[in-house]
Protein backbone atom coordinates (compact mmCIF):
# COMPACT_ATOMS: atom_id res chain seq x y z
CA UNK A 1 108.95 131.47 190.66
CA UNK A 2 109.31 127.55 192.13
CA UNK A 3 110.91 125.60 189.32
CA UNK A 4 108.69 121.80 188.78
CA UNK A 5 110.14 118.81 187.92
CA UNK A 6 107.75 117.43 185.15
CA UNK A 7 108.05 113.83 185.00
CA UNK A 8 109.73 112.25 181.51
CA UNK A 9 107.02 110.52 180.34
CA UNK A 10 104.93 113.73 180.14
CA UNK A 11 107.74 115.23 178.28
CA UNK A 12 107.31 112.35 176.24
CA UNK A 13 104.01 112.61 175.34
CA UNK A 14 104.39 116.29 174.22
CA UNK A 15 107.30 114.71 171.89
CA UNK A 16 104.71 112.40 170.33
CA UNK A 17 102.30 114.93 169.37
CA UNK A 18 104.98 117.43 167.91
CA UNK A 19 106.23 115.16 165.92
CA UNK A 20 102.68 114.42 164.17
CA UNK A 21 101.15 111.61 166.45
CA UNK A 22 98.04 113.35 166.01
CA UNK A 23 95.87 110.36 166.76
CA UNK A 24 97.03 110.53 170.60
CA UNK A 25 94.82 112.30 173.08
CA UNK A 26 96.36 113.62 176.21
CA UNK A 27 94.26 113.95 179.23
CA UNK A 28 95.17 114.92 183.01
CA UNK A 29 94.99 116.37 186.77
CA UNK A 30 96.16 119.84 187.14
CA UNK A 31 96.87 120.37 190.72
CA UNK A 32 100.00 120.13 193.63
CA UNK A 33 100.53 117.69 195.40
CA UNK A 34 99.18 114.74 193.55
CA UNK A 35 100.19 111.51 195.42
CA UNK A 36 96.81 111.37 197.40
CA UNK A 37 95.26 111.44 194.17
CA UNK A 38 93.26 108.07 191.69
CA UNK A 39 92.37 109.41 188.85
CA UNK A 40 95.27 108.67 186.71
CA UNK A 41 94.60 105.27 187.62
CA UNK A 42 90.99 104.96 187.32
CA UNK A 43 90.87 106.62 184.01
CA UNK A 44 94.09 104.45 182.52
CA UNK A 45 92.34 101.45 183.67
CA UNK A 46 88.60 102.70 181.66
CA UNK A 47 91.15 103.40 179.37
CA UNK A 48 92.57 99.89 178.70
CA UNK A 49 89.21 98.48 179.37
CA UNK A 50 87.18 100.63 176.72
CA UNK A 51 89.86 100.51 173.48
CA UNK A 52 90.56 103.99 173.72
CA UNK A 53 93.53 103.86 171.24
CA UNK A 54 96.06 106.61 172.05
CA UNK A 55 94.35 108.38 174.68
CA UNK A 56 96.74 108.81 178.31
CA UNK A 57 96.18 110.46 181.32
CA UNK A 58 98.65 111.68 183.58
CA UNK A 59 99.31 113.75 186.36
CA UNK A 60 100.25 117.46 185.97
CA UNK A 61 101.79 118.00 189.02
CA UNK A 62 102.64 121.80 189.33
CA UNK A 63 103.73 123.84 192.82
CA UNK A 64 103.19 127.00 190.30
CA UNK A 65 99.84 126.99 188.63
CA UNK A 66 101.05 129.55 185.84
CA UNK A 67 103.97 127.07 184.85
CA UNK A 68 101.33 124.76 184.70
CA UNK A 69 99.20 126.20 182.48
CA UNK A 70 101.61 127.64 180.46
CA UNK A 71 102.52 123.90 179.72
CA UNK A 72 99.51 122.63 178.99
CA UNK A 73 99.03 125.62 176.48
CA UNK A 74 101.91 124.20 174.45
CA UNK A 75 100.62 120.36 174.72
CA UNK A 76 98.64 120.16 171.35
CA UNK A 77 97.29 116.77 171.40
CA UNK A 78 95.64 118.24 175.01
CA UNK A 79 92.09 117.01 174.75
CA UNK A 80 90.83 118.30 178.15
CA UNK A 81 91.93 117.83 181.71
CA UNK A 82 90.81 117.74 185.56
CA UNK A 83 91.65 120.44 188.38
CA UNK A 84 91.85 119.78 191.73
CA UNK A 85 93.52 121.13 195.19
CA UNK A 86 94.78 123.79 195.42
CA UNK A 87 93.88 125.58 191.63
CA UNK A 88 89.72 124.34 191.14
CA UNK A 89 89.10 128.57 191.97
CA UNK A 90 92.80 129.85 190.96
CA UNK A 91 91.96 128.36 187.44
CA UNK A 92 89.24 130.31 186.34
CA UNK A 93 91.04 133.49 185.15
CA UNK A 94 93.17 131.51 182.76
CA UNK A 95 90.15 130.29 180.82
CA UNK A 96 88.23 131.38 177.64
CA UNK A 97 85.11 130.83 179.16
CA UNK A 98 82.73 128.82 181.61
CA UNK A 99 79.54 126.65 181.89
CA UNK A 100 77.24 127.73 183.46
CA UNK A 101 77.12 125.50 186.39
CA UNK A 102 81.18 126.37 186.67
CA UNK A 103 80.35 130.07 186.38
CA UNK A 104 77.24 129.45 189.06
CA UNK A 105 79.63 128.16 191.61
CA UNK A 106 82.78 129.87 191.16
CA UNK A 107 85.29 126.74 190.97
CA UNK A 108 85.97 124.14 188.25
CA UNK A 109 87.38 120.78 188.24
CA UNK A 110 87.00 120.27 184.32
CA UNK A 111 88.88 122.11 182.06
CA UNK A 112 87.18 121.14 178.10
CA UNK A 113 90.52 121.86 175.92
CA UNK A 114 90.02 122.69 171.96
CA UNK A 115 93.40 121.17 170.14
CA UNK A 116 92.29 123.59 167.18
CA UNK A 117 91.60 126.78 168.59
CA UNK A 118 93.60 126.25 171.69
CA UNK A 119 90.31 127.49 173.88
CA UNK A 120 89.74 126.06 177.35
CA UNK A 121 86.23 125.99 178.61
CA UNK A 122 85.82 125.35 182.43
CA UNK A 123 83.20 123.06 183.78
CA UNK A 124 82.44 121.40 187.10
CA UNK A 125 81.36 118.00 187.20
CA UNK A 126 81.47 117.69 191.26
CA UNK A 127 78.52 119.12 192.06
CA UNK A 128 76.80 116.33 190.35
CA UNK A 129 79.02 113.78 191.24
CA UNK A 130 78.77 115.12 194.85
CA UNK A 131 74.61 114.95 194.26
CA UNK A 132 74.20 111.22 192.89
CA UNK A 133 76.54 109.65 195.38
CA UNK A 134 74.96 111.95 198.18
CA UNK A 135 71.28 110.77 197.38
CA UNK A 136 72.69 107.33 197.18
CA UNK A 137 73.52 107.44 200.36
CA UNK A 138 71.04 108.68 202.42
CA UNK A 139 68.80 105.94 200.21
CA UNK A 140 66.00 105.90 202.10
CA UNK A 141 65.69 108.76 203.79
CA UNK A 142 63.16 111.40 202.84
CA UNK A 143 64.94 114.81 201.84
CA UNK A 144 62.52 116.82 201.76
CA UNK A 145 61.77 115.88 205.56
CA UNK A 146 63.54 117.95 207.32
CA UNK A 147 67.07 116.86 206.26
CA UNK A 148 69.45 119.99 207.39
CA UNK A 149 73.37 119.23 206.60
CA UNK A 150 76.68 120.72 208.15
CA UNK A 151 79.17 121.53 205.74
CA UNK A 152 82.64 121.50 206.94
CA UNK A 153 85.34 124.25 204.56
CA UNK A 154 84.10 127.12 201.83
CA UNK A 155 86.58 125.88 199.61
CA UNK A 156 86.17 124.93 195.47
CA UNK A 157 84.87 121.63 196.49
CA UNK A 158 82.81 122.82 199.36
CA UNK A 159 80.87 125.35 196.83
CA UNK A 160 79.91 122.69 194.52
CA UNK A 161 78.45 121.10 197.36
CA UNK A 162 76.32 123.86 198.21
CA UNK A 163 75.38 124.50 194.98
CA UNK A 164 73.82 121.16 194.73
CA UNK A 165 72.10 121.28 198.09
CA UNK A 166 70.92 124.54 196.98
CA UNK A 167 69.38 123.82 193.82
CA UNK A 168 67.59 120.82 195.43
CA UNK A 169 66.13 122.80 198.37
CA UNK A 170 68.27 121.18 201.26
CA UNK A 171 68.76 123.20 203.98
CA UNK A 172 72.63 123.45 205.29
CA UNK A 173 74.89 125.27 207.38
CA UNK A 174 78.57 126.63 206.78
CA UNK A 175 81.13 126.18 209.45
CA UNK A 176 84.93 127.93 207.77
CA UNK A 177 87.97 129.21 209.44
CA UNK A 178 87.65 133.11 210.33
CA UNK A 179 87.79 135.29 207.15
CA UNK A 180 86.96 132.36 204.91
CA UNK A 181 83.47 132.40 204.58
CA UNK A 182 81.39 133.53 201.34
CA UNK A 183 83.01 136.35 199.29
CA UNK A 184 79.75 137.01 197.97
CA UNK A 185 76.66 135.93 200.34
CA UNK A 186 74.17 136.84 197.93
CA UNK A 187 75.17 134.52 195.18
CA UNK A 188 72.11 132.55 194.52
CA UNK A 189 74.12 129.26 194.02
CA UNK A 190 74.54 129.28 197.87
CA UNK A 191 72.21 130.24 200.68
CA UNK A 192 73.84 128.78 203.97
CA UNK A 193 71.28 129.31 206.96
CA UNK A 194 74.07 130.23 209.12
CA UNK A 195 78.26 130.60 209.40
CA UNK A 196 80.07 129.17 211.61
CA UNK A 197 83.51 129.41 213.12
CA UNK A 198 85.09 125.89 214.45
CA UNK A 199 85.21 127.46 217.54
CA UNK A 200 81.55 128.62 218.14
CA UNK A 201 79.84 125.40 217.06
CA UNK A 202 78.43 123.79 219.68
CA UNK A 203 77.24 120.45 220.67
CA UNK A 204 73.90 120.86 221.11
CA UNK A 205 73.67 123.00 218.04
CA UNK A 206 74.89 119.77 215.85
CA UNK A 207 72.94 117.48 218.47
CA UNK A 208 69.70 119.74 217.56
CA UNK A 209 69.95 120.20 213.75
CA UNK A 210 71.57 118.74 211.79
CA UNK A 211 71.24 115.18 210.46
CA UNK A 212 74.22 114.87 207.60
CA UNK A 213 77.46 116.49 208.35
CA UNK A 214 80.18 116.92 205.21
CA UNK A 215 83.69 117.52 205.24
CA UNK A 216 84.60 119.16 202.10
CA UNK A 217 88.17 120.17 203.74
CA UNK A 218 91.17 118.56 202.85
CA UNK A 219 91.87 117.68 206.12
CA UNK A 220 92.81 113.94 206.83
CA UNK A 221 93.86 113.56 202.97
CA UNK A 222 97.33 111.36 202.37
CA UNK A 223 99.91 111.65 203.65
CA UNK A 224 98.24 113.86 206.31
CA UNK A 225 96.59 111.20 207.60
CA UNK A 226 96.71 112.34 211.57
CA UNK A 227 94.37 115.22 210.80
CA UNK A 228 90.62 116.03 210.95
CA UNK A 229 87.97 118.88 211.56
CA UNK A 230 87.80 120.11 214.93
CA UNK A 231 83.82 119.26 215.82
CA UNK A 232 81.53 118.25 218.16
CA UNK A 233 81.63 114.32 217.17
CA UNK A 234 80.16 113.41 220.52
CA UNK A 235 76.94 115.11 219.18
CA UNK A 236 76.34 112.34 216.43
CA UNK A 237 74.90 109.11 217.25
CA UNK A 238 73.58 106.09 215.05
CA UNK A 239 70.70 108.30 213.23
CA UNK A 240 73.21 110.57 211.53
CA UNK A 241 74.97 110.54 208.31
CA UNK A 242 78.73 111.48 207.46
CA UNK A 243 80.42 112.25 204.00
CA UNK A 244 83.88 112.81 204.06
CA UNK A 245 84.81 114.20 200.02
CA UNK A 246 88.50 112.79 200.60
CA UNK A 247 88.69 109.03 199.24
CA UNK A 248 92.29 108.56 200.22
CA UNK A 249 92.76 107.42 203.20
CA UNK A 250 89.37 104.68 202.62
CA UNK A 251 88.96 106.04 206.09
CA UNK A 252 89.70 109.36 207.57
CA UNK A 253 90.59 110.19 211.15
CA UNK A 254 87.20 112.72 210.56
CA UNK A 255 85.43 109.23 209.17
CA UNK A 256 86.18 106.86 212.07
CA UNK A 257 85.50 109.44 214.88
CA UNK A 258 81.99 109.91 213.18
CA UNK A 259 81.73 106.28 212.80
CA UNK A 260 82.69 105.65 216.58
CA UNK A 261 79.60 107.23 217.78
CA UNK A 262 77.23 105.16 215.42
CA UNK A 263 77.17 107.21 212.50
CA UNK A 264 76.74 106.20 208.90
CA UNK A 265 79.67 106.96 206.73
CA UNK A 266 80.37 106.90 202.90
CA UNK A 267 83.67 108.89 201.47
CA UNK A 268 84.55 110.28 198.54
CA UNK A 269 85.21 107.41 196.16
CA UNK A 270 81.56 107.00 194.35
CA UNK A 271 81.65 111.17 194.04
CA UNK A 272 85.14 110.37 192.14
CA UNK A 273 83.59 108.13 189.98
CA UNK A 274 80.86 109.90 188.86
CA UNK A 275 82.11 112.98 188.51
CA UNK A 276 84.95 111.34 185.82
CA UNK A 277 82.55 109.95 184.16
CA UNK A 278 80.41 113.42 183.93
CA UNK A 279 83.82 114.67 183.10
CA UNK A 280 84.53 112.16 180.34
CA UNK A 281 80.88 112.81 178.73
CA UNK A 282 81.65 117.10 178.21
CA UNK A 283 85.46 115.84 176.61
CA UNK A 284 84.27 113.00 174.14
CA UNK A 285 80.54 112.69 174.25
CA UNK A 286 80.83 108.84 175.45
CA UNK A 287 80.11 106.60 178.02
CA UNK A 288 82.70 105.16 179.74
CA UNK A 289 82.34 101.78 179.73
């Protein structure tokens, strides 16, 4: 088993609540690596905004998932704590239970820790994170017109997306590497029209149908900046829409070649937002301000 550094101030933290700080609350991301990530710093900065007395968030960087949890298992002022790449699936097993959107969809990015029992309750939070900032985007146009979307990966993040395209009736198809399409295509959470490999999708195909393409992949995301999905891009022009889930780089390589042929663009950002503040609303029942 890889050996992780975990950074002093985490250690820290854990020193705090053993020795009776039991007013601090000790949020997180689970996931390896971290550098591309913002959520320690947008939460810290609700944080400092909102009064939040001794609540901290930091980043629980682990290469070994069980390390991790069996970390977090022995943090008792844990309050709760966001997964990301590569453990939003791996996660699952590890926990006492699931919502049932996180159960729907198979992944979770919101982990709902009980300091007193020690239970962890999985959630997910980016299908409706992915949802508002999705409709806010294609503000104006009529979904229920016709609107077919290309989703790019099958990953954790990609299956929240379908969920929420699913429950809302939009049409979509899947493009994923060979072997990495649905386990289980007759999970009602997701109904893709159609699979694709990267090398069978055509350009008239994406000329023909589709009118939102989305990159749920990771790739593009800092440092890895030189990297994007291998599509079609001539096939988009100035009447399409393009939603890259990565918010680091502001821009992907997969964002500007989309936006060279005319295409709208948003990236993941807003999503981040709202799904941290959907996330903050299961751990404390607040708004964050």
């Amino acid at each position: 088993m890889r050996r992780t550094m975990i950074p002093l101030r985490i250690h820290q933290r854990a020193a705090m609540c053993e020795n009776g700080a039991s007013s601090r609350k000790l949020y997180g991301l689970l996931g390896h690596p971290l550098g591309h990530s913002f959520s320690a710093a947008y939460f810290r900065s609700k944080f400092q905004k909102g009064h939040f007395g001794e609540a901290v968030y930091e980043n629980f960087d682990f290469a070994d998932l069980e390390q991790g949890v069996d970390w977090l298992k022995k943090a008792c002022c844990l309050q709760g704590f966001n997964v990301t790449i590569p453990y939003k699936k791996e996660i699952v097993p590890y926990l006492d239970g699931l919502s049932d959107e996180a159960a729907a969809i198979g992944a979770v990015n919101v982990v709902e820790a009980d300091p007193g029992t020690g239970r962890w309750i999985g959630h997910n939070t980016d299908a409706i994170g992915f949802w508002e900032s999705f409709q806010d985007f294609l503000h104006g146009l009529d979904l229920n017109q016709g609107v077919k979307v290309l989703i790019l990966g099958n990953g954790g993040a990609s299956q929240a997306v379908q969920y929420a395209l699913a429950r809302h009736g939009i049409l979509y198809d899947l493009v994923c590497r060979p072997g990495h399409g649905p386990e289980n295509s007759s999970n009602p959470a997701f109904s893709p029209q159609q699979i694709w490999d990267y090398g069978s999708l055509r350009e008239e195909v994406v000329r023909n149908e589709f009118s939102v393409i989305v990159n749920t992949t990771s790739l593009g995301m800092f440092p890895h900046v030189d990297a994007a999905p291998s599509v079609p891009y001539q096939a988009l022009d100035a009447s399409r829409f393009a939603f890259d889930l990565i918010y680091n780089p502001e821009e992907t390589l997969f964002l500007k070649r989309c936006r060279a042929q005319g295409a709208r663009i948003r990236n993941g950002l807003d999503m981040l937002h709202r799904q941290a503040e959907a996330a903050w609303r299961i751990w404390t029942a607040r708004e964050i301000p």
